[in-house]
C-alpha atoms as a PDB file:
ATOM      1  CA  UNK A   1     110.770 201.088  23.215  1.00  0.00           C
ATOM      2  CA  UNK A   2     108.375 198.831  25.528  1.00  0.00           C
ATOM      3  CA  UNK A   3     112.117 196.548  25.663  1.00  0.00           C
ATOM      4  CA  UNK A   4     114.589 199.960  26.797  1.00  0.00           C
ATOM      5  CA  UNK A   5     111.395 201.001  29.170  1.00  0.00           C
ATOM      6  CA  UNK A   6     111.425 198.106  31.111  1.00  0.00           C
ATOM      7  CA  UNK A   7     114.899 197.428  31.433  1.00  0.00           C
ATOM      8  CA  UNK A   8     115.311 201.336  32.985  1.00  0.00           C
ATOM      9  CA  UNK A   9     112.666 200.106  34.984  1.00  0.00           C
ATOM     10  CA  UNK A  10     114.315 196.661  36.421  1.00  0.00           C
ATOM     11  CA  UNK A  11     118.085 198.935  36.145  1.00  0.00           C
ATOM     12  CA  UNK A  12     116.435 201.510  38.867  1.00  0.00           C
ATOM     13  CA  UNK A  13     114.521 199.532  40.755  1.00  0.00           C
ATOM     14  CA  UNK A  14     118.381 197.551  41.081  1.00  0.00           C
ATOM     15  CA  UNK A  15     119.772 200.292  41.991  1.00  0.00           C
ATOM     16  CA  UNK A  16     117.299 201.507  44.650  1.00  0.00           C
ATOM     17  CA  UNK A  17     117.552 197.667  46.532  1.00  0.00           C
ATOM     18  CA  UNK A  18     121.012 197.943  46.518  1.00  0.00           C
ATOM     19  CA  UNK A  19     120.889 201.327  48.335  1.00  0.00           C
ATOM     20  CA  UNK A  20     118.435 199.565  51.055  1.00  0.00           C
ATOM     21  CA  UNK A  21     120.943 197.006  52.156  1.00  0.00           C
ATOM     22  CA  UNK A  22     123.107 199.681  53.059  1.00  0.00           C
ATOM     23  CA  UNK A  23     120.829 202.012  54.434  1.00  0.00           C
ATOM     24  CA  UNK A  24     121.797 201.389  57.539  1.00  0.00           C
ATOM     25  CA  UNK A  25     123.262 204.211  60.629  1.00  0.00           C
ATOM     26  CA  UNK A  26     126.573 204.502  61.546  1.00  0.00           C
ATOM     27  CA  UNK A  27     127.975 203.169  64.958  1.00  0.00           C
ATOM     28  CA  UNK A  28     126.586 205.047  68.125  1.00  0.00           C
ATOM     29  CA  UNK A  29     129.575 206.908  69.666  1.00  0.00           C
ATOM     30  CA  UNK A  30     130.967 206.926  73.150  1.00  0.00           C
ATOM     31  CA  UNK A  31     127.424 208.743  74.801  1.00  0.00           C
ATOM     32  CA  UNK A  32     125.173 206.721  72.280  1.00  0.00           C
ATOM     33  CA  UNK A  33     124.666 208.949  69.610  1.00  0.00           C
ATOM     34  CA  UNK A  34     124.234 208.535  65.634  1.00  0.00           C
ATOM     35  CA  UNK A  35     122.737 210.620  62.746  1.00  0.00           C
ATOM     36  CA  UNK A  36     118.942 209.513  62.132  1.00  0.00           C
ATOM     37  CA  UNK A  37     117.376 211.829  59.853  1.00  0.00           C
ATOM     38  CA  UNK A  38     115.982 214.805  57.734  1.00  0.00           C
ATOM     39  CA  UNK A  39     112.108 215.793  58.570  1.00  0.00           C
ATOM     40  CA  UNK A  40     110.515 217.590  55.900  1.00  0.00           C
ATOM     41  CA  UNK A  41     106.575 218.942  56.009  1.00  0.00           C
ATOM     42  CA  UNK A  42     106.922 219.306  52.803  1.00  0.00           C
ATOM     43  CA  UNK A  43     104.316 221.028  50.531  1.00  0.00           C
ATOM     44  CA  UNK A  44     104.373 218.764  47.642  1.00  0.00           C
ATOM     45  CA  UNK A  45     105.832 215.642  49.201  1.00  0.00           C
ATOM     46  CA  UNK A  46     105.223 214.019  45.943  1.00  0.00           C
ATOM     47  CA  UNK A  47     107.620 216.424  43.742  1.00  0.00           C
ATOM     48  CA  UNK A  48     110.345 215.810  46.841  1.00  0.00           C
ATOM     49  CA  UNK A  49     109.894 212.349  47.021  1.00  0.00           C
ATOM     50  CA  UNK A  50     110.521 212.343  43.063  1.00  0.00           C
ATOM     51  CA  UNK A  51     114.365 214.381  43.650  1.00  0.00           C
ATOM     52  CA  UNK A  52     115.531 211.756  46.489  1.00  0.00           C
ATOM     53  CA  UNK A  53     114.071 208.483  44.865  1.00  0.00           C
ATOM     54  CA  UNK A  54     115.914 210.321  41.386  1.00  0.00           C
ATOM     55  CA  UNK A  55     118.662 210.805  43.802  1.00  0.00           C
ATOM     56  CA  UNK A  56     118.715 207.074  44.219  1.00  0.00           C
ATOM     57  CA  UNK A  57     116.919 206.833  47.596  1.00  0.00           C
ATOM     58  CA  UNK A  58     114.999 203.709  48.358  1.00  0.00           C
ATOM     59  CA  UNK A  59     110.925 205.178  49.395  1.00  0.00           C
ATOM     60  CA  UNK A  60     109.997 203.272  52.159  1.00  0.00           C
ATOM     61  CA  UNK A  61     106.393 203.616  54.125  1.00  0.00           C
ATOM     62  CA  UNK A  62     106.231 203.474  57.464  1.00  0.00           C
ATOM     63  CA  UNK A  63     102.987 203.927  60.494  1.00  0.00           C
ATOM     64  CA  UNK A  64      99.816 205.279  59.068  1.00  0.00           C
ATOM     65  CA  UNK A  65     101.310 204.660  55.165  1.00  0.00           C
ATOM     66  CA  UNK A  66     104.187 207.595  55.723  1.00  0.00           C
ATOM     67  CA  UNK A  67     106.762 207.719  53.361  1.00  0.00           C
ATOM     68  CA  UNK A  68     110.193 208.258  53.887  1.00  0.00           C
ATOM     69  CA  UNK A  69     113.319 207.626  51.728  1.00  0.00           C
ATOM     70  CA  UNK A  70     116.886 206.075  52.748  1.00  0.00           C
ATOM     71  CA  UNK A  71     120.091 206.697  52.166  1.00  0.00           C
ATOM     72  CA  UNK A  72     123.308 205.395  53.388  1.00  0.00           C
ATOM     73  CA  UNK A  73     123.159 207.079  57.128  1.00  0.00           C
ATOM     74  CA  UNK A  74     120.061 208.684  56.885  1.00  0.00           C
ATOM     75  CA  UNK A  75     116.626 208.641  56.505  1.00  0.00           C
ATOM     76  CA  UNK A  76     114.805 211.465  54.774  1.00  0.00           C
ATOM     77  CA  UNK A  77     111.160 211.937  56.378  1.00  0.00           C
ATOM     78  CA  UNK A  78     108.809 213.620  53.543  1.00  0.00           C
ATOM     79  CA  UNK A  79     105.495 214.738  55.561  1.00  0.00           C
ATOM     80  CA  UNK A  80     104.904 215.949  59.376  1.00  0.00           C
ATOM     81  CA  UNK A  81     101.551 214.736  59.711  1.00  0.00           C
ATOM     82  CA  UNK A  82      99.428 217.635  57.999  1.00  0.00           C
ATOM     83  CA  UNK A  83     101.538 220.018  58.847  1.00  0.00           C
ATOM     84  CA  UNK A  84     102.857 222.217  55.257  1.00  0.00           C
ATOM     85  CA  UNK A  85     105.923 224.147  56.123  1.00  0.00           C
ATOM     86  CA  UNK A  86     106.429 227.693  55.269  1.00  0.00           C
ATOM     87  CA  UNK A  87     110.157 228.610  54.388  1.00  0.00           C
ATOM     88  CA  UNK A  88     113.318 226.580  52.133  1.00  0.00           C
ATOM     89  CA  UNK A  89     116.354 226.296  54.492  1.00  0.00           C
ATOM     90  CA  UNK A  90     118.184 229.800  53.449  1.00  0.00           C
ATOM     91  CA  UNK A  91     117.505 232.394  56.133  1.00  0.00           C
ATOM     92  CA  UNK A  92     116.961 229.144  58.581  1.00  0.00           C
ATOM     93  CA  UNK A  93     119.485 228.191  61.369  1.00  0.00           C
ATOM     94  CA  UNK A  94     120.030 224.986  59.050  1.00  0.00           C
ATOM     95  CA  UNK A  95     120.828 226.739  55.673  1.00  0.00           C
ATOM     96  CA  UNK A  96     121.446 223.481  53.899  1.00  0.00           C
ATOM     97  CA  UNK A  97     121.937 219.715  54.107  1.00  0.00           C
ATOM     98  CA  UNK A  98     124.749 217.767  52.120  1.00  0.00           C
ATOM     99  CA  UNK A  99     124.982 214.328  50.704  1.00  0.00           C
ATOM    100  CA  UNK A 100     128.644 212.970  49.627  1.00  0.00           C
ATOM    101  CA  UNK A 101     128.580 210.615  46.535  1.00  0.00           C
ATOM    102  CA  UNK A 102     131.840 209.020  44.565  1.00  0.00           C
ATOM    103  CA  UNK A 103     131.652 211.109  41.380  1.00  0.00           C
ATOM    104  CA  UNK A 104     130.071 214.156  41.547  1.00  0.00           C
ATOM    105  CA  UNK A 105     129.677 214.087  37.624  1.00  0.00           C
ATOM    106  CA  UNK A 106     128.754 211.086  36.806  1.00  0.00           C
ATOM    107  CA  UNK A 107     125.957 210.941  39.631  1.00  0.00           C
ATOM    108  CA  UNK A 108     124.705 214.423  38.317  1.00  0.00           C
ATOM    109  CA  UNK A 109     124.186 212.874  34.709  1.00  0.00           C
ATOM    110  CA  UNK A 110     122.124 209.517  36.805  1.00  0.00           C
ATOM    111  CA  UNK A 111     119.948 212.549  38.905  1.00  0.00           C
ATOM    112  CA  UNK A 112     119.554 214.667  35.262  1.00  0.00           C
ATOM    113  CA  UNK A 113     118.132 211.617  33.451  1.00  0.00           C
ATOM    114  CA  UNK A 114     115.811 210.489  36.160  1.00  0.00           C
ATOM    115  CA  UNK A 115     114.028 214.556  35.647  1.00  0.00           C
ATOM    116  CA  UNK A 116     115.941 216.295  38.863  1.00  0.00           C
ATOM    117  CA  UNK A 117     117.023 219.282  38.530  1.00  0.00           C
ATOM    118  CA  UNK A 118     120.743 219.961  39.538  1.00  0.00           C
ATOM    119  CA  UNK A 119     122.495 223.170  40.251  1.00  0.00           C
ATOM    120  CA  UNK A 120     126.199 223.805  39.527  1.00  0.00           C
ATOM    121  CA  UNK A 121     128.820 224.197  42.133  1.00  0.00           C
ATOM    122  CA  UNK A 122     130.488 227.244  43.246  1.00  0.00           C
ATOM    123  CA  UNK A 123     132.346 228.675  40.781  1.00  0.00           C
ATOM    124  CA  UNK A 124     131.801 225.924  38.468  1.00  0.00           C
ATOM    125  CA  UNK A 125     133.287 223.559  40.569  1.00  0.00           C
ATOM    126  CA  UNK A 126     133.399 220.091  38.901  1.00  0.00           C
ATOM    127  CA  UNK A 127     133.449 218.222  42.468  1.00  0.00           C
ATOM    128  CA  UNK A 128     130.534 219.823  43.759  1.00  0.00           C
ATOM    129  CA  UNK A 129     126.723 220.359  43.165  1.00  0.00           C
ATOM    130  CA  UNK A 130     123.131 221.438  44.409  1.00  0.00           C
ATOM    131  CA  UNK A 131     119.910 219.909  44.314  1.00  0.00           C
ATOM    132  CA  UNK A 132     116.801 222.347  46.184  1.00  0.00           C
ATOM    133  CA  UNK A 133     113.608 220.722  46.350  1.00  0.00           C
ATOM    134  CA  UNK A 134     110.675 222.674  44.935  1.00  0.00           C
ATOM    135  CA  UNK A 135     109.871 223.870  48.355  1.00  0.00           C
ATOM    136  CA  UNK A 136     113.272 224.919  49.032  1.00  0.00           C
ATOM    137  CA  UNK A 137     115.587 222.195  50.705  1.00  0.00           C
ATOM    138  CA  UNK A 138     118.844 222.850  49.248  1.00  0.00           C
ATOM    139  CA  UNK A 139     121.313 219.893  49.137  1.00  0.00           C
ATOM    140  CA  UNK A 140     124.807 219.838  48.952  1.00  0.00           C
ATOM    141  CA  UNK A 141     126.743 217.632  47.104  1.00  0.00           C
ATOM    142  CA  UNK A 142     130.004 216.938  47.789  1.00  0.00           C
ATOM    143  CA  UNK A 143     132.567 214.443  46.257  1.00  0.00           C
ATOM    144  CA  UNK A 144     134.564 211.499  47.626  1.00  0.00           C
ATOM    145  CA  UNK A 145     136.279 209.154  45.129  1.00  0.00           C
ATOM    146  CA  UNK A 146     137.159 206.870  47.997  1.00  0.00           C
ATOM    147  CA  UNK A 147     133.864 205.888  49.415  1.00  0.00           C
ATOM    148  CA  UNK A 148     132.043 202.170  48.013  1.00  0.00           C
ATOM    149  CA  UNK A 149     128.321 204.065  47.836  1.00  0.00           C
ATOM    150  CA  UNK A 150     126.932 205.752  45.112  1.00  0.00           C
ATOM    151  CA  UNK A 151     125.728 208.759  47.489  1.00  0.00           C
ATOM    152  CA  UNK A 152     125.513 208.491  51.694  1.00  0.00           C
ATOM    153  CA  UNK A 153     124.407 211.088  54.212  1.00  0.00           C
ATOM    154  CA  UNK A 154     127.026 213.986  54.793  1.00  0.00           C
ATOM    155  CA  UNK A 155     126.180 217.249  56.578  1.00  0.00           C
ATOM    156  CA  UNK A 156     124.069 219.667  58.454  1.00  0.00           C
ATOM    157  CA  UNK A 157     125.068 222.888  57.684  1.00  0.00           C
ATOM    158  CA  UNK A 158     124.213 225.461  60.741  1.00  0.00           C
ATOM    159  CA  UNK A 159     123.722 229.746  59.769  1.00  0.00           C
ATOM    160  CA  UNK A 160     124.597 231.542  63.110  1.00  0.00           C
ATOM    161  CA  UNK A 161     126.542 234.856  63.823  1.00  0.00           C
ATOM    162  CA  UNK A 162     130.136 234.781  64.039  1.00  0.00           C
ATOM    163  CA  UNK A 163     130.104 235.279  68.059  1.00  0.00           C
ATOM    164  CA  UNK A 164     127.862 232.798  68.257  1.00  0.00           C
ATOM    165  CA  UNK A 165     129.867 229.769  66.667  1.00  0.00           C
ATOM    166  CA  UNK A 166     132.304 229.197  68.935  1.00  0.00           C
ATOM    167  CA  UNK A 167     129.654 228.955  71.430  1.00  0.00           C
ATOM    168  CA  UNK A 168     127.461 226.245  69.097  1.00  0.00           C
ATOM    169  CA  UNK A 169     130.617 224.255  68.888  1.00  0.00           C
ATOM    170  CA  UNK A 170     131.271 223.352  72.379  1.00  0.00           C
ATOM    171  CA  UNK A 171     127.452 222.927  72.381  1.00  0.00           C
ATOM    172  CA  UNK A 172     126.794 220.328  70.002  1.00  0.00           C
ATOM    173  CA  UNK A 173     130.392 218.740  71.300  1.00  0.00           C
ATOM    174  CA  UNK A 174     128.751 218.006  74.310  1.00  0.00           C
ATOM    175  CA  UNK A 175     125.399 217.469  73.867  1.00  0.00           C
ATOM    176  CA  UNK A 176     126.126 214.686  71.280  1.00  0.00           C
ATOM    177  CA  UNK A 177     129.783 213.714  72.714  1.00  0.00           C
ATOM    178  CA  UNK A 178     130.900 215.571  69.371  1.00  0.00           C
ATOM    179  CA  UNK A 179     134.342 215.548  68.248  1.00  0.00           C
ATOM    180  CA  UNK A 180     134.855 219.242  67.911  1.00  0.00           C
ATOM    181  CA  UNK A 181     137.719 220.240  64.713  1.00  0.00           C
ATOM    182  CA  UNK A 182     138.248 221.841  61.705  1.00  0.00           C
ATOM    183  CA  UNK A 183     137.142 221.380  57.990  1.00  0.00           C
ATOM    184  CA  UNK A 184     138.823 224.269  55.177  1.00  0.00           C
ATOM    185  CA  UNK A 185     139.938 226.187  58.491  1.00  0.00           C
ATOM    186  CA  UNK A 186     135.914 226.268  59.388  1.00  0.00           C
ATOM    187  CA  UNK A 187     135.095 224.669  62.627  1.00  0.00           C
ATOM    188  CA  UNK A 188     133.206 221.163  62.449  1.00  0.00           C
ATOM    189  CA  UNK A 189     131.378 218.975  64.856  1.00  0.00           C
ATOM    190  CA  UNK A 190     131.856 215.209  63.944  1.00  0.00           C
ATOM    191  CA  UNK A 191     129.202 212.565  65.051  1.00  0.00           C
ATOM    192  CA  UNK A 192     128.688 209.113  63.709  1.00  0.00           C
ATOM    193  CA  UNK A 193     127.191 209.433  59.771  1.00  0.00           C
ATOM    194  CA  UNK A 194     126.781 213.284  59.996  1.00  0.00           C
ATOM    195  CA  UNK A 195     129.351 216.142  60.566  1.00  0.00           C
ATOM    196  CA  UNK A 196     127.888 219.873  61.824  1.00  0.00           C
ATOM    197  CA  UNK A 197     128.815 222.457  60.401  1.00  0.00           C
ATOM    198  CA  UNK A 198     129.054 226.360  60.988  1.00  0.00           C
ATOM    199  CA  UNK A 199     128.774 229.463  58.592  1.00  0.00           C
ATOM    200  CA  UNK A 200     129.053 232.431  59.899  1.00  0.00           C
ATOM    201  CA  UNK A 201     125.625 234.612  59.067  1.00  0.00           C
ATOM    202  CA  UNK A 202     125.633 238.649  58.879  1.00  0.00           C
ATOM    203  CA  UNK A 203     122.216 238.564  61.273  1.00  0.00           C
ATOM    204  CA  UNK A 204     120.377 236.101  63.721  1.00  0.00           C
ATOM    205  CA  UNK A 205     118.534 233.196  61.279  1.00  0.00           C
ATOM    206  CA  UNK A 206     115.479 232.228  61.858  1.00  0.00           C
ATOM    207  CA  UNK A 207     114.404 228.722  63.767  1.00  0.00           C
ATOM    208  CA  UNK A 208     113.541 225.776  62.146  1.00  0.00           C
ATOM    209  CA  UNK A 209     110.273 224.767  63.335  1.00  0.00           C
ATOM    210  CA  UNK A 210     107.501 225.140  60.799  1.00  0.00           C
ATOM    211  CA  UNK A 211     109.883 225.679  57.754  1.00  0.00           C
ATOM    212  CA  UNK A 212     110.118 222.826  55.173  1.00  0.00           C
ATOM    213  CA  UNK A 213     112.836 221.012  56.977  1.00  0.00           C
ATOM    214  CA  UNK A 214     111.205 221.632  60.488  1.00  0.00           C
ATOM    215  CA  UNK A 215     113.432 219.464  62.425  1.00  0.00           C
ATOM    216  CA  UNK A 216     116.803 216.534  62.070  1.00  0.00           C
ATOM    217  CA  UNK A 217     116.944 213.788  64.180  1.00  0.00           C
ATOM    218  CA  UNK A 218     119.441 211.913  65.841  1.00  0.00           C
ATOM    219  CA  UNK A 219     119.564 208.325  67.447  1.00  0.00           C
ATOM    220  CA  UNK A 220     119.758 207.477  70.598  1.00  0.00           C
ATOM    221  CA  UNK A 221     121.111 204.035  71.952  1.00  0.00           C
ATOM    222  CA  UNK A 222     119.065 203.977  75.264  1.00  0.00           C
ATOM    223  CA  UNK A 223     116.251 207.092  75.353  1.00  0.00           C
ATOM    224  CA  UNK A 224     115.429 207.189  78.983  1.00  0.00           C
ATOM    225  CA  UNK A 225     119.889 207.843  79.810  1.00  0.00           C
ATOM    226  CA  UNK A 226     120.205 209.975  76.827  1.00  0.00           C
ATOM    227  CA  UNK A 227     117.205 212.097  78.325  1.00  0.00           C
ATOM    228  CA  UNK A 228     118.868 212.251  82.203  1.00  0.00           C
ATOM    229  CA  UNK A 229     121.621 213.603  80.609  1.00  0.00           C
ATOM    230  CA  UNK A 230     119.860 216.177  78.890  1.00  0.00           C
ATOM    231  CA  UNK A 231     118.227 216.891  81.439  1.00  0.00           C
ATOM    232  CA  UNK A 232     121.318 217.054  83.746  1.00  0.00           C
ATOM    233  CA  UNK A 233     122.839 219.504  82.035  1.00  0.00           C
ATOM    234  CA  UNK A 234     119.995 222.008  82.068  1.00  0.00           C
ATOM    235  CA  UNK A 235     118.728 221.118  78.336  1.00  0.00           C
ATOM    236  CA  UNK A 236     115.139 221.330  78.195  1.00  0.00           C
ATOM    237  CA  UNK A 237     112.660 218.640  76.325  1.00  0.00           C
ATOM    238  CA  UNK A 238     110.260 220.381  74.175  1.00  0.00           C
ATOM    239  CA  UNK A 239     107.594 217.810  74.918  1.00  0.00           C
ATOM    240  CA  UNK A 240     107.442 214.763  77.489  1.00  0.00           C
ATOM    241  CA  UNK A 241     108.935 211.543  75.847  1.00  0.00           C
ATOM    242  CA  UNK A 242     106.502 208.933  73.883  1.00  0.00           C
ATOM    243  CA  UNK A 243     106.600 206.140  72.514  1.00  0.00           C
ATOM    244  CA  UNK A 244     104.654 204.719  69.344  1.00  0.00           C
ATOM    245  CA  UNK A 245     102.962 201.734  70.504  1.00  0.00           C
ATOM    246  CA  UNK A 246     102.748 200.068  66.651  1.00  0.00           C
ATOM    247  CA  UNK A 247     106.187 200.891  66.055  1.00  0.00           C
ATOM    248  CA  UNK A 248     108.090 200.624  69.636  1.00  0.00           C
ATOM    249  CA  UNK A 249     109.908 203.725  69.032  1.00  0.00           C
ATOM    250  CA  UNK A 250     110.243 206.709  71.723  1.00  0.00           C
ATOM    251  CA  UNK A 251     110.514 210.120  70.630  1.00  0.00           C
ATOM    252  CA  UNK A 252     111.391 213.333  72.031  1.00  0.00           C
ATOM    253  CA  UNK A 253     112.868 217.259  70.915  1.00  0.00           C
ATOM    254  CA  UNK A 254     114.872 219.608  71.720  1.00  0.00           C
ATOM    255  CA  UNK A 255     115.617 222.898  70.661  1.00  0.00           C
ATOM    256  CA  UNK A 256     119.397 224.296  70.281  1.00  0.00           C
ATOM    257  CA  UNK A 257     119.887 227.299  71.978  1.00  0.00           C
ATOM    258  CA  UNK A 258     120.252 229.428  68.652  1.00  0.00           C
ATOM    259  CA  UNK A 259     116.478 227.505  67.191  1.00  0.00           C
ATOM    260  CA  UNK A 260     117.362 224.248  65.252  1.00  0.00           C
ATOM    261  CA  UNK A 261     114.934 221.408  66.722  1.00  0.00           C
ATOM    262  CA  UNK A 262     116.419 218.403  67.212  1.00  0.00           C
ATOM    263  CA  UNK A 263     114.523 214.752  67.379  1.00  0.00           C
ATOM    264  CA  UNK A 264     115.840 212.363  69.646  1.00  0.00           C
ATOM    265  CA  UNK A 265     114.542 209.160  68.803  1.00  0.00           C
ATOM    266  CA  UNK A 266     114.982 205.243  70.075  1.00  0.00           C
ATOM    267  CA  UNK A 267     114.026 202.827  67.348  1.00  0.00           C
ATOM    268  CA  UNK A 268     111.676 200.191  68.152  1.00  0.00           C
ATOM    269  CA  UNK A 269     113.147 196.816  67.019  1.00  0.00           C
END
């Protein structure tokens, strides 16, 4: 038993170093933009951090012993200082986030054996899933047999009314130099290791802030010209930019006009 313990041990702990050498963002686009992350305040950050590490996320701790886990694309930040957010994602502007792995099955059966709990896909689809943290984070997870990793960083999923979308499109199209199109006849936003996209919601959702996943974040090549621009079309900064003098990183947010914050961050090197 002590033999089959350990190897499960050494087989994971494999797996999880090969995900860090390709935890890495995709190319900034033509205005210097590429998906960063997921920030959580999570409630039990130790019950989430046990779905994305059993999801095969690498954990990672970062300034002040924060933990975050990686994926392909992505980062997922667990805590916001001591901040516990009040609210899963449904009834949010962001109703849901979505990883894409190669086999939708056969990852399930890797999540189910490491203890997370997996939801079916619609209508018993076989290429599809859900994971939703104990706080409520719900995860989509989509298939593509094509792709070399095991599970990478897909999409933000936005909840707005149906008025509303066409507006959001253009929006996050040229905020983010987005390339705006189509997915299943729904309309999309693609930007380098994440693609935005739009449901059409009954009522107004609520904002983001102070729910579980209070904010996502996207990279910025060069802070202080992403900001100008911002700033030159009329977008507002929540807060003044900053930089972390340990980590060399400046930070600011946003806020979409219909309530998702939005991190705009310049990694330190």
């Amino acid at each position: 038993m002590k033999t089959t313990t350990t190897f499960a041990a050494l087989t994971l702990a494999s797996t999880l170093a090969a995900g860090t050498a390709n935890a890495q963002y995709a190319p900034f686009n033509e205005v210097g933009v590429t998906m960063g992350h997921w920030h959580l305040a999570s409630k039990n950050a130790e019950a989430n951090k046990k779905v994305f590490v059993g999801m095969g996320g690498k954990l990672v701790k970062g300034a002040n012993n924060a933990e975050s886990v990686l994926f392909p694309g992505m980062r997922i930040n667990l805590t916001l200082g001591n901040a516990a957010g009040d609210g899963g994602t449904r009834g949010s502007v962001v109703n849901h986030v979505g990883v894409i792995v190669n086999n939708v099955q056969e990852q399930v059966a890797k999540w189910k054996a490491n203890g997370v709990a997996v939801l079916p896909g619609g209508n018993n689809r076989l290429d599809q899933a859900y994971v939703e943290t104990p706080d409520g984070v719900r995860v989509e997870v989509l298939e593509d047999k094509s792709q070399s990793e095991p599970v990478k960083h897909e999409h933000i999923h936005l909840s707005l009314t149906e008025a509303e979308i066409p507006k959001a499109v253009a929006w996050y199209a040229k905020t983010f130099g987005g390339k705006a199109g189509t997915r299943n006849n729904q309309p999309v936003v693609d930007i380098p290791g994440a693609q935005i996209r739009f449901a059409k919601a009954d009522s107004k959702q609520v904002p983001t802030k102070g729910r579980v996943l209070d904010h996502f974040g996207f990279d910025v090549k060069d802070h202080k010209a992403f900001v100008r621009k911002l700033e030159s079309e009329g977008i507002k900064l929540d807060e003044p930019p900053r930089t972390n003098a340990a980590s060399g990183s400046t930070i600011t947010f946003i806020t979409d006009p219909w309530g998702a914050r939005i991190e705009i961050v310049q990694r330190g090197s």
